[in-house]
Protein backbone atom coordinates (compact mmCIF):
# COMPACT_ATOMS: atom_id res chain seq x y z
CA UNK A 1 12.55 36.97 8.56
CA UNK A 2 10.17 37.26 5.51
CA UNK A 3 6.98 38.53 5.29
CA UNK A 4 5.46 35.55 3.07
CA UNK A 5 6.93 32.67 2.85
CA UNK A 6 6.15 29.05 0.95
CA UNK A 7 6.93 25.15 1.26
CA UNK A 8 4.93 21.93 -0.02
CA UNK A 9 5.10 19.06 0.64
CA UNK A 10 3.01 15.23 1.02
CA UNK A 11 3.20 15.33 4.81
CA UNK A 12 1.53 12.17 5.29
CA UNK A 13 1.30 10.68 8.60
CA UNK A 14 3.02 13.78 10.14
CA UNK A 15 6.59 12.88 11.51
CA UNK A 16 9.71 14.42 13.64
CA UNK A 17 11.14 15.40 9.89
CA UNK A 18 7.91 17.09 8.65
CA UNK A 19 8.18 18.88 12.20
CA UNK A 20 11.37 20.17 11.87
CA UNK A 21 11.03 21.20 8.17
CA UNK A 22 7.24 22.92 9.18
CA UNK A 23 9.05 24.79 12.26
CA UNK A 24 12.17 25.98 10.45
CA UNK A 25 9.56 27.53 8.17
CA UNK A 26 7.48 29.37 10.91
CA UNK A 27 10.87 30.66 12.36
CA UNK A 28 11.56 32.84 9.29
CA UNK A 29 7.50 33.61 9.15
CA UNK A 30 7.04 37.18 10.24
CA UNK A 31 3.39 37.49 9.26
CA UNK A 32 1.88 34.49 6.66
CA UNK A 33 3.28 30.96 5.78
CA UNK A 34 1.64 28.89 2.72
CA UNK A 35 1.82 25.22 2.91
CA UNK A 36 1.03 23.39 -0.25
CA UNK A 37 -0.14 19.61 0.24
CA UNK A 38 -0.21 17.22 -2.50
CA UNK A 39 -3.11 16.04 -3.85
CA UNK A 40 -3.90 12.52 -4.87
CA UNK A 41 -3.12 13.42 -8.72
CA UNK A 42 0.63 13.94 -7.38
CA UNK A 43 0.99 10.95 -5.45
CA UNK A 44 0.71 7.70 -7.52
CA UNK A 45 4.87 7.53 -8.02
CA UNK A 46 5.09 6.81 -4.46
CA UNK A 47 5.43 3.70 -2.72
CA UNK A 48 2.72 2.79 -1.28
CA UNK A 49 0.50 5.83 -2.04
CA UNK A 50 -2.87 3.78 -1.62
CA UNK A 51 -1.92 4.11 2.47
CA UNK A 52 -1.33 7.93 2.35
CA UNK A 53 -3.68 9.46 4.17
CA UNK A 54 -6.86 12.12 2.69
CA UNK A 55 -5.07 15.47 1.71
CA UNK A 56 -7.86 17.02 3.70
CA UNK A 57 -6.95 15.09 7.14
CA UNK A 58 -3.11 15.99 6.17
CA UNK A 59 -3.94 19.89 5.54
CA UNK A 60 -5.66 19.40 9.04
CA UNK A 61 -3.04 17.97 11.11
CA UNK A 62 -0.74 20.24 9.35
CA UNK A 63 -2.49 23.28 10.84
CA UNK A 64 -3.01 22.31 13.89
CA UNK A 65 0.78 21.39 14.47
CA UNK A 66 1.73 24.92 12.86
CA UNK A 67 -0.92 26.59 15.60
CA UNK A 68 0.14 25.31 18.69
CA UNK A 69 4.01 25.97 17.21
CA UNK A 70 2.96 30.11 16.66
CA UNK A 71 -0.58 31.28 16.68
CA UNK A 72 0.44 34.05 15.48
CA UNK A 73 1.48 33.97 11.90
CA UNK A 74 -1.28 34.00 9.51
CA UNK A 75 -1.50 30.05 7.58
CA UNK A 76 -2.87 29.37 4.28
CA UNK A 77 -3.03 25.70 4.18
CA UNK A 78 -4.22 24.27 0.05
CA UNK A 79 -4.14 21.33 -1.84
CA UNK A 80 -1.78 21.85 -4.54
CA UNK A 81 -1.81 19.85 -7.96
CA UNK A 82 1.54 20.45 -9.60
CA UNK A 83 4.79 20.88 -8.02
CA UNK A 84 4.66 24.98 -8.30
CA UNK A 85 1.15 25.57 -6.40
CA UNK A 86 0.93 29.46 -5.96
CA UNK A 87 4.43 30.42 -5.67
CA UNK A 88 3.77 30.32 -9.90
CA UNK A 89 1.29 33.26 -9.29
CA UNK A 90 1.91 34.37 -6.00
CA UNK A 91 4.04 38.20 -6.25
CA UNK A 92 4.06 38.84 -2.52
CA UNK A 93 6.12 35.69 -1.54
CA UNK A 94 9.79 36.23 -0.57
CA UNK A 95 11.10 32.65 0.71
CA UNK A 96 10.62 29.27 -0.43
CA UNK A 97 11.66 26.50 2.04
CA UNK A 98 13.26 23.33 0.64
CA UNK A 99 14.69 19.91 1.64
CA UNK A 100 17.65 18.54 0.68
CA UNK A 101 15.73 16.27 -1.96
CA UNK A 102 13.83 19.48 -3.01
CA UNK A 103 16.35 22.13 -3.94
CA UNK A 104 16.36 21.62 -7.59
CA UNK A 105 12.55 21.68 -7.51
CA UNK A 106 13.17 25.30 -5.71
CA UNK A 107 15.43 26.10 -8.50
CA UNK A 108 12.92 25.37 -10.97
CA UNK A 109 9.76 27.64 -9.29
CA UNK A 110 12.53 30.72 -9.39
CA UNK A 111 13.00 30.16 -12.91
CA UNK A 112 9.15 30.38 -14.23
CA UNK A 113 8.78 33.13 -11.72
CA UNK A 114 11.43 34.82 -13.67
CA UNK A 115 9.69 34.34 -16.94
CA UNK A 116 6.46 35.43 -15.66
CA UNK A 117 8.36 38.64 -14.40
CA UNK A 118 7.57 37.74 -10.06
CA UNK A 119 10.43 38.00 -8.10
CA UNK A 120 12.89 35.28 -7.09
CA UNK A 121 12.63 33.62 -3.95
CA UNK A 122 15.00 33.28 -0.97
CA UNK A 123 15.45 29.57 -1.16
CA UNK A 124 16.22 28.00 2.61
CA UNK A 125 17.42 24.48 2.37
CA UNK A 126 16.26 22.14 5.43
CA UNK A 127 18.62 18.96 6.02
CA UNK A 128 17.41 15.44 5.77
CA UNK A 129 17.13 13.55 9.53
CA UNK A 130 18.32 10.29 9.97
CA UNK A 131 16.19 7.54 10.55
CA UNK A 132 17.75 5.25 14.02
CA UNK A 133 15.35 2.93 13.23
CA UNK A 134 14.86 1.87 9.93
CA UNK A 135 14.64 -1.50 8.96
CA UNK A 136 15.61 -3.33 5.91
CA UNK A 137 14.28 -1.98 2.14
CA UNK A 138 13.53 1.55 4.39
CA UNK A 139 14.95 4.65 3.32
CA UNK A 140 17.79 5.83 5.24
CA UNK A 141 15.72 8.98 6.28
CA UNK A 142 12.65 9.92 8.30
CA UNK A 143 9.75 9.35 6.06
CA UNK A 144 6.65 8.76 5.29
CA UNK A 145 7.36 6.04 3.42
CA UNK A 146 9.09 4.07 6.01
CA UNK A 147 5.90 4.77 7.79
CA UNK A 148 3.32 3.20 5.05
CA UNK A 149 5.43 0.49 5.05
CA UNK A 150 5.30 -0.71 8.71
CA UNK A 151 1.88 -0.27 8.29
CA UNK A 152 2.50 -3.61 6.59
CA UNK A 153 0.30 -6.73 8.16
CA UNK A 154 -0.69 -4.41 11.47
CA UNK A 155 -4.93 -3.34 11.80
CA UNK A 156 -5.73 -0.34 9.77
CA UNK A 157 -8.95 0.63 12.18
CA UNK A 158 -11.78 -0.24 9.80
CA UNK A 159 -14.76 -2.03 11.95
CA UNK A 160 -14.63 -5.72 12.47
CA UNK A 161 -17.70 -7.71 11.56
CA UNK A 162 -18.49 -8.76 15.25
CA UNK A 163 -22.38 -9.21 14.00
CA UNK A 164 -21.36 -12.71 13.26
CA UNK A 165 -20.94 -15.21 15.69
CA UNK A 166 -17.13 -15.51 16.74
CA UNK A 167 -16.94 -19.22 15.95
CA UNK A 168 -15.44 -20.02 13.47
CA UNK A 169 -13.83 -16.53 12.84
CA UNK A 170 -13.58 -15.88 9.27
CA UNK A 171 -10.90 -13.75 7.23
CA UNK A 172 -11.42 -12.67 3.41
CA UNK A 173 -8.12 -12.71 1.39
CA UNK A 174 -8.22 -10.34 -1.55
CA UNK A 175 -6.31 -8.82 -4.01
CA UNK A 176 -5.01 -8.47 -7.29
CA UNK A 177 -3.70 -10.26 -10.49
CA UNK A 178 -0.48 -11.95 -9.49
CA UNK A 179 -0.72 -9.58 -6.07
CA UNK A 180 1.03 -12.02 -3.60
CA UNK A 181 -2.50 -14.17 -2.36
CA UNK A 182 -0.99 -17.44 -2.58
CA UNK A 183 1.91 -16.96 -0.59
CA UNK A 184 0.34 -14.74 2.06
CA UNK A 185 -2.37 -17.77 2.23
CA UNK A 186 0.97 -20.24 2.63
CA UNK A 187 2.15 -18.70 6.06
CA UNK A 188 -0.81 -18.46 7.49
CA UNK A 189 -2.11 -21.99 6.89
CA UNK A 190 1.26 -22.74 8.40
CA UNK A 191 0.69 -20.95 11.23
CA UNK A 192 -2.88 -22.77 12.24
CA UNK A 193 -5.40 -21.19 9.91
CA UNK A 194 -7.76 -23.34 7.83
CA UNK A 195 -7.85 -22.40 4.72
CA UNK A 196 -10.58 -22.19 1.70
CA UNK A 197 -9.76 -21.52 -1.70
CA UNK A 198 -12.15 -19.82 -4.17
CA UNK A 199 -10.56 -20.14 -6.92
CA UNK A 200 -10.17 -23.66 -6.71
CA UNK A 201 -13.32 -24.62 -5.77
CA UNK A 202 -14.51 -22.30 -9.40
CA UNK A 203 -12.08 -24.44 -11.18
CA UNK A 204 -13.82 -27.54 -9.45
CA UNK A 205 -17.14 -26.12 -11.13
CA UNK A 206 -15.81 -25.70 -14.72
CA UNK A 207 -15.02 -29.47 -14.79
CA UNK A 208 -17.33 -31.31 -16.84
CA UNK A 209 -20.96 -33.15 -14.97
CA UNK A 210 -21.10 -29.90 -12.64
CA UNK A 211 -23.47 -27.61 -12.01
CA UNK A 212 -21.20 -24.58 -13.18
CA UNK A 213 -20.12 -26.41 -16.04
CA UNK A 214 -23.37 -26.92 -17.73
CA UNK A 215 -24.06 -23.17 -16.66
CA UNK A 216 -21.46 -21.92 -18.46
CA UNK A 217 -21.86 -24.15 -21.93
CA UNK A 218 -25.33 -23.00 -21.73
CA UNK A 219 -24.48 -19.12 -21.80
CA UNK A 220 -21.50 -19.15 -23.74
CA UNK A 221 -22.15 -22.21 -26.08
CA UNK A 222 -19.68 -25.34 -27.51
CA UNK A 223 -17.12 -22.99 -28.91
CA UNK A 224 -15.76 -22.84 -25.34
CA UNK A 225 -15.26 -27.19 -25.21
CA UNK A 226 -12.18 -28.58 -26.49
CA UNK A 227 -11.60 -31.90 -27.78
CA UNK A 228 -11.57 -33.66 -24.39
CA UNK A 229 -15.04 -32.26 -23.22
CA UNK A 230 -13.20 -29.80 -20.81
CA UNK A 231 -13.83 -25.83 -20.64
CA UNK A 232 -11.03 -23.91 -22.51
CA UNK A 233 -10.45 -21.58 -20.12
CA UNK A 234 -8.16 -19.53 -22.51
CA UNK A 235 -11.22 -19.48 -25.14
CA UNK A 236 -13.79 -18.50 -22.55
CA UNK A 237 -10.91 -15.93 -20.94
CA UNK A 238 -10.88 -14.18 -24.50
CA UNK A 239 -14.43 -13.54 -24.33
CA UNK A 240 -15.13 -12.47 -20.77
CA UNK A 241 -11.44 -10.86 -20.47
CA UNK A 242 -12.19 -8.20 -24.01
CA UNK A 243 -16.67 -7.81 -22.79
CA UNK A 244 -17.19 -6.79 -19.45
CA UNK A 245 -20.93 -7.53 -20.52
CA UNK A 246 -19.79 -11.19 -20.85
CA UNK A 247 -17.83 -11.45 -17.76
CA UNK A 248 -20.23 -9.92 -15.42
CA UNK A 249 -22.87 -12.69 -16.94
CA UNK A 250 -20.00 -15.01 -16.34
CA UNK A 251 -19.90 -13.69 -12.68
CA UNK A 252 -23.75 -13.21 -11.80
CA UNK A 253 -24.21 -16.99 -12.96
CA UNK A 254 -21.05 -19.06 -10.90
CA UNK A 255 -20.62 -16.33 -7.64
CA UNK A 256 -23.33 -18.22 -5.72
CA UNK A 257 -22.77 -21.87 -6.30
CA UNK A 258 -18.97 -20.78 -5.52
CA UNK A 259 -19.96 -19.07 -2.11
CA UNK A 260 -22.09 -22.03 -1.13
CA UNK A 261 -19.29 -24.33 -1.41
CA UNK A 262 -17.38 -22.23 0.61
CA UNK A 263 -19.65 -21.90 2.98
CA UNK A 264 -19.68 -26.04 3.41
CA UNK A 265 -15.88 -26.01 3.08
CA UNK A 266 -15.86 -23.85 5.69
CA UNK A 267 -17.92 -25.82 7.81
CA UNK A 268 -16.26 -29.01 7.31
CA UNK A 269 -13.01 -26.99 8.53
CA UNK A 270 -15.05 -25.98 11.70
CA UNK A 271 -15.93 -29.15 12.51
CA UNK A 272 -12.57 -30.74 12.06
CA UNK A 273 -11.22 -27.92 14.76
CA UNK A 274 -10.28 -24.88 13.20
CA UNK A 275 -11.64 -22.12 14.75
CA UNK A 276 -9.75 -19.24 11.89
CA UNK A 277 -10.53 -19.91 8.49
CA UNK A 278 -8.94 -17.96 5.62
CA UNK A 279 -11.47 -17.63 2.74
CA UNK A 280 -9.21 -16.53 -0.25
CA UNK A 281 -11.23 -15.26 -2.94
CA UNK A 282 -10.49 -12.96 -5.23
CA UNK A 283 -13.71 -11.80 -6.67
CA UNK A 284 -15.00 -11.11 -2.59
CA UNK A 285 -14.92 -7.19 -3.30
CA UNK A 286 -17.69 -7.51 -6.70
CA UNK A 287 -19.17 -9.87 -5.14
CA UNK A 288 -20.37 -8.58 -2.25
CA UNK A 289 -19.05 -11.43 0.35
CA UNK A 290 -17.76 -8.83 2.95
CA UNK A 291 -20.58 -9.63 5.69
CA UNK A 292 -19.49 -13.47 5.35
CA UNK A 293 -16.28 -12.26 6.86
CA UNK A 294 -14.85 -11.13 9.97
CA UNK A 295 -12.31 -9.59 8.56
CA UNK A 296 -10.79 -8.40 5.20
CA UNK A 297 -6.90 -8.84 4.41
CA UNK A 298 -5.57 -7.37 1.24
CA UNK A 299 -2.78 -7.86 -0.63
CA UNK A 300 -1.59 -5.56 -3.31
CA UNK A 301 0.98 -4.94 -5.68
CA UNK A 302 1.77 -1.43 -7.84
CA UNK A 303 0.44 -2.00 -11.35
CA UNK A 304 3.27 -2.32 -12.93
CA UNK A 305 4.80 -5.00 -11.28
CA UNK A 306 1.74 -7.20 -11.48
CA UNK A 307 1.37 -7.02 -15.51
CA UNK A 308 5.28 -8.14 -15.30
CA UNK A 309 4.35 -10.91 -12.81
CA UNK A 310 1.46 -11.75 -14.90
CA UNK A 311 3.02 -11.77 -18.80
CA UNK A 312 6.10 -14.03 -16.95
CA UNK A 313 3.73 -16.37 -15.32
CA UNK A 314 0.86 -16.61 -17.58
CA UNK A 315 2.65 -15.91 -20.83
CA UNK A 316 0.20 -13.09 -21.88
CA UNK A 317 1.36 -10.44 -24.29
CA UNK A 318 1.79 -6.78 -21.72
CA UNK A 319 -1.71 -5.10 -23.24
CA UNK A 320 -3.36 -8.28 -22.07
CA UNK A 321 -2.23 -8.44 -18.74
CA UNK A 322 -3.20 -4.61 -18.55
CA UNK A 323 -6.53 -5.28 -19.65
CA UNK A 324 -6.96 -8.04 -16.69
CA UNK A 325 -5.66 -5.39 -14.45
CA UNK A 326 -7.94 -2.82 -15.25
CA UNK A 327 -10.85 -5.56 -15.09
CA UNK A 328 -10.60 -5.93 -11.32
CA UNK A 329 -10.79 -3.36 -8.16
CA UNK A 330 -8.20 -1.19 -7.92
CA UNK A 331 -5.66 -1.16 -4.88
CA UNK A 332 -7.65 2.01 -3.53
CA UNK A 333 -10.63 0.41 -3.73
CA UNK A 334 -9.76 -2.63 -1.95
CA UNK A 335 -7.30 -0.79 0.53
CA UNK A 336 -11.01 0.97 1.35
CA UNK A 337 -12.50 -2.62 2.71
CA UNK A 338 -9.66 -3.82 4.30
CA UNK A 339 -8.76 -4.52 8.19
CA UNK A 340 -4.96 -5.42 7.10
CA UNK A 341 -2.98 -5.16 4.12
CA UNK A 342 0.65 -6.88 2.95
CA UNK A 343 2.28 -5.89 0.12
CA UNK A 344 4.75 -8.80 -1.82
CA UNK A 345 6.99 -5.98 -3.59
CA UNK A 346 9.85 -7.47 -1.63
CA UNK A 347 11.95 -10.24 -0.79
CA UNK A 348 9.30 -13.45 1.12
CA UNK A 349 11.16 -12.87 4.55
CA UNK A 350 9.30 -9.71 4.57
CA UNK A 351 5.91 -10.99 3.22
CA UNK A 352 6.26 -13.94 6.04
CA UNK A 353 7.32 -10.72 8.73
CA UNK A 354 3.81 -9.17 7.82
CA UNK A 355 2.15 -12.13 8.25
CA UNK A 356 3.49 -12.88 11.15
CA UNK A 357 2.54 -9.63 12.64
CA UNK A 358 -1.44 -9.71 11.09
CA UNK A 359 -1.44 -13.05 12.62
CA UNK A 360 -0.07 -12.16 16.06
CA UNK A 361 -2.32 -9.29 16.55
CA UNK A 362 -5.39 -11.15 15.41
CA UNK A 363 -4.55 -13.51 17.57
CA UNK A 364 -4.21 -11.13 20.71
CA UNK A 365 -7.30 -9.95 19.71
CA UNK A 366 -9.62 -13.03 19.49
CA UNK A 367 -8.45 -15.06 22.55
CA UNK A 368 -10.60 -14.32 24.76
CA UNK A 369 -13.11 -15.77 22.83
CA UNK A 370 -11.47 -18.09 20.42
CA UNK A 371 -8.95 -20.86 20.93
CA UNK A 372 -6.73 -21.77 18.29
């Protein structure tokens, strides 16, 4: 045993492989254990790291677990922000515990302790445990990962709007640039819901003799008409896309005459029986459309792999699609609204699995009251 010992570590969504690695560590504790946690500067290379949980309810459920396992040993529990935390400053620690995955890391913390003349660490190297369940694109361990991912198209716990009235029961579909929205929307009209579309109906407005159109020529003038009469949405995207001045004029101007025709849309669906209505809408998050919703579903998509979607699709030059992307929420941001979220990184049998499950427990949910 060792009178200080160390280990870091995510430790989000605390599992049977955190447990292990967090008990093997108390066992060679004889009088103080540091855990480091990573904070959210650390985390953005993981999949799925919108879904990890607040580094201060991880430190929590951390301690408690290392409490009830020996109340004895003395914990200090920190946020850490680079991978050394205070074994690159701390003289009285004697062991470091690692995983399998983390050894080099350990390597690398007894070499700058070397340089800044602290002593080396006992390294103790904690096996990886085998996950009986994983599924398809999981890792082959326990992890957190795994974890964020079958969080997949299942309730995350934020409140339902249940101030509206039940009938018909409306879900907002967000997300990102090239994010996934359409296809999400695809299976679930296919599976009974009616369905409005947001962005077509503000394409339906830029069409010359509407309302929006003669909005729009008005603020942003004739450069924007081509030849034919039409909007060039390329021209006008150039402009609102490079001033976020312009864009938000853009927005304050065609946001209500595109929620009113949603809300008739919606209506007509009503009417012609369908009781769950998917309201896809991209812009719901800016523009404050939550409360016309029951429920908010949002897809996203790393960064990354949306400007590729987006220069293949759209044929925009990389910095452009980045500057789109940085134009709109962020995945944190809309993670923060949501009631479910699916993620289209993989292959559409998994997309359609998520959607399947959002759909099934919604549906559990609502049947007392709803028919479908």
């Amino acid at each position: 045993m060792h009178k200080s010992v160390v280990l870091g570590g995510t430790f989000d969504r605390l599992h049977n492989g955190h447990k292990i690695f967090l008990s093997e560590a108390v066992l060679y504790s004889e009088e103080k254990l540091t855990v480091g946690i990573t904070d959210t500067n650390m985390l953005t290379g993981k999949l799925l790291w919108e879904l990890i949980e607040p580094c201060s309810k991880r430190i929590s459920k951390v301690k408690e677990f290392l409490e009830d396992v020996d109340p004895l040993v003395s914990y200090d529990i920190v946020p850490i922000n680079d991978m050394y935390g205070p074994t690159k400053e701390d003289p009285t620690m004697e062991m470091l515990v690692v995983s399998e995955e983390t050894k080099r890391g350990g390597d690398k913390v007894n070499s700058l302790r070397l340089q800044k003349n602290l002593n080396e660490l006992v390294i103790h190297e904690v096996k990886l445990l085998f996950d009986e369940n994983r599924k398809e694109h999981e890792e082959s361990k326990i992890s957190s990962s795994n974890q964020r991912m079958r969080l997949l198209g299942t309730r995350l716990g934020n409140v339902i709007n249940e101030n509206k009235t039940l009938k018909p029961y409306i879900i907002g579909l967000v997300g990102g640039i090239a994010s996934g929205k359409s296809s999400v929307a695809e299976e679930l009209v296919k599976l009974g819901a009616g369905f409005v579309n947001c962005d077509k109906i503000a394409h339906e407005l830029y069409l010359p003799k509407t309302k929006g159109f003669e909005i729009i020529v008005s603020q942003f003038g004739r450069k924007i008409v081509d030849a034919n009469g039409f909007i060039n949405r390329k021209v006008l995207g150039n402009i609102v896309f490079n001033d976020k001045k312009e864009l938000d004029k853009l927005n304050k101007s065609m946001w209500p005459i595109i929620l009113e025709k949603a809300k008739e849309k919606i209506q007509n669906l009503y009417s012609e029986g369908y009781n769950i209505i998917l309201m896809e809408a991209a812009v719901l998050i800016q523009a404050n459309w939550q409360n016309e919703c029951h429920e908010i579903w949002t897809c996203i998509i790393p960064p990354e792999e949306a400007i590729k979607r987006i220069v293949r699709r759209n044929d925009l030059l990389e910095d452009e699609a980045e500057k789109r992307i940085k134009m709109q929420p962020s995945n944190v941001d809309l993670i923060k609204e949501a009631n479910v979220v699916f993620c289209t990184l993989w292959d559409y049998d998994f997309t359609k699995e998520q959607v399947q499950n959002a759909w099934d427990e919604l549906t559990d949910y609502i049947s007392p009251y709803v028919s479908y």
